[in-house]
N, C-alpha and C. Protein backbone atom coordinates (compact mmCIF):
# COMPACT_ATOMS: atom_id res chain seq x y z
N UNK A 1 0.85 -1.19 0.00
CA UNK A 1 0.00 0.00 0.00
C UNK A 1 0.88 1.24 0.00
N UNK A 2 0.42 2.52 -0.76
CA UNK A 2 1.75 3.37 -1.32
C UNK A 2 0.16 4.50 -0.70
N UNK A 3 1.28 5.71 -0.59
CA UNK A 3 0.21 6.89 -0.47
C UNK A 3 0.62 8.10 -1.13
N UNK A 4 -0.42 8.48 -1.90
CA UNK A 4 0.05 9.60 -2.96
C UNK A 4 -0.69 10.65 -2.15
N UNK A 5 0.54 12.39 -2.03
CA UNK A 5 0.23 13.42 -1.83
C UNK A 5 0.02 14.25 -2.81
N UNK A 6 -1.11 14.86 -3.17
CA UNK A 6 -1.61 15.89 -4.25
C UNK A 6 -2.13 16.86 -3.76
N UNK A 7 -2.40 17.77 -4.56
CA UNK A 7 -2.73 19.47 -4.23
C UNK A 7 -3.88 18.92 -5.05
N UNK A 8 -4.64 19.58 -3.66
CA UNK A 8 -6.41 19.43 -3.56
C UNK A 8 -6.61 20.46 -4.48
N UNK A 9 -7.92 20.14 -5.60
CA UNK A 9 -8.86 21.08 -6.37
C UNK A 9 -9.76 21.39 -5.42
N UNK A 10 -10.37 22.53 -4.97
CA UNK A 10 -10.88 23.15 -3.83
C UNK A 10 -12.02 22.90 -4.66
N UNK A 11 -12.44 23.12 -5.60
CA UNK A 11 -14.12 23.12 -6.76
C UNK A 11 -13.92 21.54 -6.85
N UNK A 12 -13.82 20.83 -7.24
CA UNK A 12 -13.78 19.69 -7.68
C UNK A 12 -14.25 18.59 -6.62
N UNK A 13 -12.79 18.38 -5.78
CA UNK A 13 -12.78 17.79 -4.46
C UNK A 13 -13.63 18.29 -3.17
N UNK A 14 -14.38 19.56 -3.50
CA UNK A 14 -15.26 20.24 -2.17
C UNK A 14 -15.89 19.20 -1.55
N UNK A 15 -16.50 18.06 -2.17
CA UNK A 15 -17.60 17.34 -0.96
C UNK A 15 -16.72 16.36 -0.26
N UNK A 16 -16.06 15.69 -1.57
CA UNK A 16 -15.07 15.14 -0.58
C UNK A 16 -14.05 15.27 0.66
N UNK A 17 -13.68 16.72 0.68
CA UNK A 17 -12.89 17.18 2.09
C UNK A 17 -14.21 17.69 3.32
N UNK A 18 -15.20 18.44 2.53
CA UNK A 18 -16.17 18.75 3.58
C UNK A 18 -16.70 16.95 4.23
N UNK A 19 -16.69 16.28 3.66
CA UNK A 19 -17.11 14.70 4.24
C UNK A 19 -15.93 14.54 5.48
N UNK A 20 -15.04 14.38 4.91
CA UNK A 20 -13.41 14.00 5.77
C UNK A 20 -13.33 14.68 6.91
N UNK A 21 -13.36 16.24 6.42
CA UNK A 21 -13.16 17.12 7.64
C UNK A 21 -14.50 16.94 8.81
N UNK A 22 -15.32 16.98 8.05
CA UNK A 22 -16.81 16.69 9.39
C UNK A 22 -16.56 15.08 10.22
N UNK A 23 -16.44 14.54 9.32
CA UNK A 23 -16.31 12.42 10.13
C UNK A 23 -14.81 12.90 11.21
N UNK A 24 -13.42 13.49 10.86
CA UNK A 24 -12.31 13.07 11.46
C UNK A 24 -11.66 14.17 12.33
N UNK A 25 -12.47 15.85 11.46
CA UNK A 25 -11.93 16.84 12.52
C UNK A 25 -12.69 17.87 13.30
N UNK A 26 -13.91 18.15 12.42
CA UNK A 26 -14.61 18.47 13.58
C UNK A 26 -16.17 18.78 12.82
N UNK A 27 -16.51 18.07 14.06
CA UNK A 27 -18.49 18.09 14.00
C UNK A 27 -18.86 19.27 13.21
N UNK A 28 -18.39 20.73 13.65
CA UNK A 28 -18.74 21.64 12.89
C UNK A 28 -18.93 22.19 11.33
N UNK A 29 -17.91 21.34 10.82
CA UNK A 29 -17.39 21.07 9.66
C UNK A 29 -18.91 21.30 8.58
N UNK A 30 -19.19 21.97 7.99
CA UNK A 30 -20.03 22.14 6.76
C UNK A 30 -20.02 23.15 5.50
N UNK A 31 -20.63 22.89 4.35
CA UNK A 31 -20.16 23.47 3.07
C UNK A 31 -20.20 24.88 3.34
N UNK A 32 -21.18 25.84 4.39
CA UNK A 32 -20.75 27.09 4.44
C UNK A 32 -19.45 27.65 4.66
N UNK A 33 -19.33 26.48 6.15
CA UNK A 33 -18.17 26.99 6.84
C UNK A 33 -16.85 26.43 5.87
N UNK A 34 -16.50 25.33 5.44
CA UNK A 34 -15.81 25.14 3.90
C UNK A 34 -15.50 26.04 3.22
N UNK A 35 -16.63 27.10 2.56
CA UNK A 35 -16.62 27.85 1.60
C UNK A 35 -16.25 29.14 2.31
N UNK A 36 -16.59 29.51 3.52
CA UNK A 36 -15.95 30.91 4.35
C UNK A 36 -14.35 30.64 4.18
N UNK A 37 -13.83 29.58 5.12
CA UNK A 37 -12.60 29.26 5.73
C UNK A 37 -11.79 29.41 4.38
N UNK A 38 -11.96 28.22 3.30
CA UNK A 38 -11.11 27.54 2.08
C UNK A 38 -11.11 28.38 1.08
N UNK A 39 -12.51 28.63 0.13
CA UNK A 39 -12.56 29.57 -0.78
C UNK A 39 -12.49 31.20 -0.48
N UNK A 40 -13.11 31.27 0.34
CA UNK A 40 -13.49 32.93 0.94
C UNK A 40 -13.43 33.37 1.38
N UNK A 41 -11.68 33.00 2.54
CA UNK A 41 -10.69 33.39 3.06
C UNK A 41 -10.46 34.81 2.19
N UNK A 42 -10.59 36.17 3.05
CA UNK A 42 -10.23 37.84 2.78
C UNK A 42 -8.71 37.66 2.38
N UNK A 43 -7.84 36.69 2.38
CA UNK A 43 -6.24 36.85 2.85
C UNK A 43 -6.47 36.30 0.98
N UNK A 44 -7.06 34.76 0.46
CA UNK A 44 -6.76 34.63 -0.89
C UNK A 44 -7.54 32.95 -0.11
N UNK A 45 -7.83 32.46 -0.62
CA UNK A 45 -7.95 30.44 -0.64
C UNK A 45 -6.81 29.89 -0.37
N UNK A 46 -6.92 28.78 0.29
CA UNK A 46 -6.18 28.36 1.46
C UNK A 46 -5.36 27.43 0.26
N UNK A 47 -4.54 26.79 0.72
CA UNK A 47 -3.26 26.29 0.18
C UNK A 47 -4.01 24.36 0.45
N UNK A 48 -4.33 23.28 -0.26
CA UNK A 48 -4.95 22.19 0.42
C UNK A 48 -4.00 21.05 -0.14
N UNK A 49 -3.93 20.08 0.54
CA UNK A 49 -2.93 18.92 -0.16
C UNK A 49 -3.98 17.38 0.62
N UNK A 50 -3.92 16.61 -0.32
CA UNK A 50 -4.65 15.33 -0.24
C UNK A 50 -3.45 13.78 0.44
N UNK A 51 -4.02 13.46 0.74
CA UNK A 51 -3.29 11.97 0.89
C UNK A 51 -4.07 10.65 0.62
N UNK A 52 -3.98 10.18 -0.53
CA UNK A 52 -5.00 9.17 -0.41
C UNK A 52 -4.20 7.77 -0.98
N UNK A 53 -4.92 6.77 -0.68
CA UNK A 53 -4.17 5.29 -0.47
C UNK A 53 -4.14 5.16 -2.10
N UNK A 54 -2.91 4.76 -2.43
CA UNK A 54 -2.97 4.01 -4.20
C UNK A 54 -3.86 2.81 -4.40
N UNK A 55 -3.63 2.09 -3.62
CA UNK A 55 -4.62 0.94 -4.04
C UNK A 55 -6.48 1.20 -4.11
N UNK A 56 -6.45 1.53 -3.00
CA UNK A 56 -8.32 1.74 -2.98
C UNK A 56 -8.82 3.63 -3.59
N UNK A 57 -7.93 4.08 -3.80
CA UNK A 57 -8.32 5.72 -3.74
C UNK A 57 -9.16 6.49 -3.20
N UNK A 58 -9.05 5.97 -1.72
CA UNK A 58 -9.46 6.59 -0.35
C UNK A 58 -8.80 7.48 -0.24
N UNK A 59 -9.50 8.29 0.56
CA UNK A 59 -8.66 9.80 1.21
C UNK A 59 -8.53 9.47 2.33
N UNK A 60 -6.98 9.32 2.79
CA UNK A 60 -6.50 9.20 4.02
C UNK A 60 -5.95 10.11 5.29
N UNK A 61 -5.93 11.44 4.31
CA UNK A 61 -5.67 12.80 5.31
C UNK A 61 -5.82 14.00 4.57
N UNK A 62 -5.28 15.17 5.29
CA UNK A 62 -5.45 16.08 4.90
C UNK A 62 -4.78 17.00 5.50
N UNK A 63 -4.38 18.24 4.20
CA UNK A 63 -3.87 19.22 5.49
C UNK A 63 -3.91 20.46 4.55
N UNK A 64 -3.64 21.67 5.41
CA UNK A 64 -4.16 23.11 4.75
C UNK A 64 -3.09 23.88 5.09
N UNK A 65 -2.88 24.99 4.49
CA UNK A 65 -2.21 26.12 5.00
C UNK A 65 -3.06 27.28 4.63
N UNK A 66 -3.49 27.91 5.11
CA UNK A 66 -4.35 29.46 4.82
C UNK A 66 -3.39 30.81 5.12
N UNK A 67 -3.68 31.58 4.10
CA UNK A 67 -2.95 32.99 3.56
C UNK A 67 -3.31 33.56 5.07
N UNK A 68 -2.76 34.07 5.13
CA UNK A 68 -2.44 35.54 6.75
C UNK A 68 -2.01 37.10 5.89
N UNK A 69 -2.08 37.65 6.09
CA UNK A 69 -1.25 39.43 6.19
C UNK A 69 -0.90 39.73 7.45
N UNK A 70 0.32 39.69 7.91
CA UNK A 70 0.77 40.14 8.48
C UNK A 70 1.73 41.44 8.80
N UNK A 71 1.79 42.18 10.02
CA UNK A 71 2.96 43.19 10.03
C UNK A 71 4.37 42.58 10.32
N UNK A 72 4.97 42.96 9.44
CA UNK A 72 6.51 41.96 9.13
C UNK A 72 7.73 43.78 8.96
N UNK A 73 8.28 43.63 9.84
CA UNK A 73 9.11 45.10 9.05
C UNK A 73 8.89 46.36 8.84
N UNK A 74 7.82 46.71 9.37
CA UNK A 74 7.13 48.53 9.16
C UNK A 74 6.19 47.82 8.01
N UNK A 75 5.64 46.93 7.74
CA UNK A 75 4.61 47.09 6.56
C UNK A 75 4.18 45.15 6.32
N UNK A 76 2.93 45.46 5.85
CA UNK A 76 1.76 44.35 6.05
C UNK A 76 2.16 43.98 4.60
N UNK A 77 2.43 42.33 5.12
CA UNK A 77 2.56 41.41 3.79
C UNK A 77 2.01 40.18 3.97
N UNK A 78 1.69 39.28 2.99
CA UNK A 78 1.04 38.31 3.15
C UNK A 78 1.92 37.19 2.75
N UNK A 79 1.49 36.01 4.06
CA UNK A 79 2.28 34.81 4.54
C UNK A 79 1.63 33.38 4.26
């Protein structure tokens, strides 16, 4: 069993991470809050990467990074 990491299509893959994220990280987890956090993040859409098993093409994890602006140096840049 091999596990391939890919950069999540946020349109494509949407039901499938909103499923994952509600069953493994949290109850709250739904397509609004999905579409606030992932797509409609003020900073830009969040950064998403997949892990899913080669053999069965299950999704086995997940993970995100989301845009920030921060004050860095006398002046606001984004991280």
């Amino acid at each position: 069993m091999g596990i391939s990491i890919r950069p999540a299509n946020l349109q494509r893959d949407r039901p499938l991470l909103i499923g994952f994220l509600e069953e493994f990280l949290a109850h709250q987890s739904n397509k609004q809050r999905f579409d606030w956090l992932y797509l409609d993040n003020p900073h830009g859409p969040a950064r998403v990467w997949t892990a899913v098993d080669e053999t069965s093409g299950t999704l086995v994890g997940v993970a995100a990074a989301f845009p920030r602006r921060v004050w860095a140096a006398g002046s606001t840049v984004l991280r």
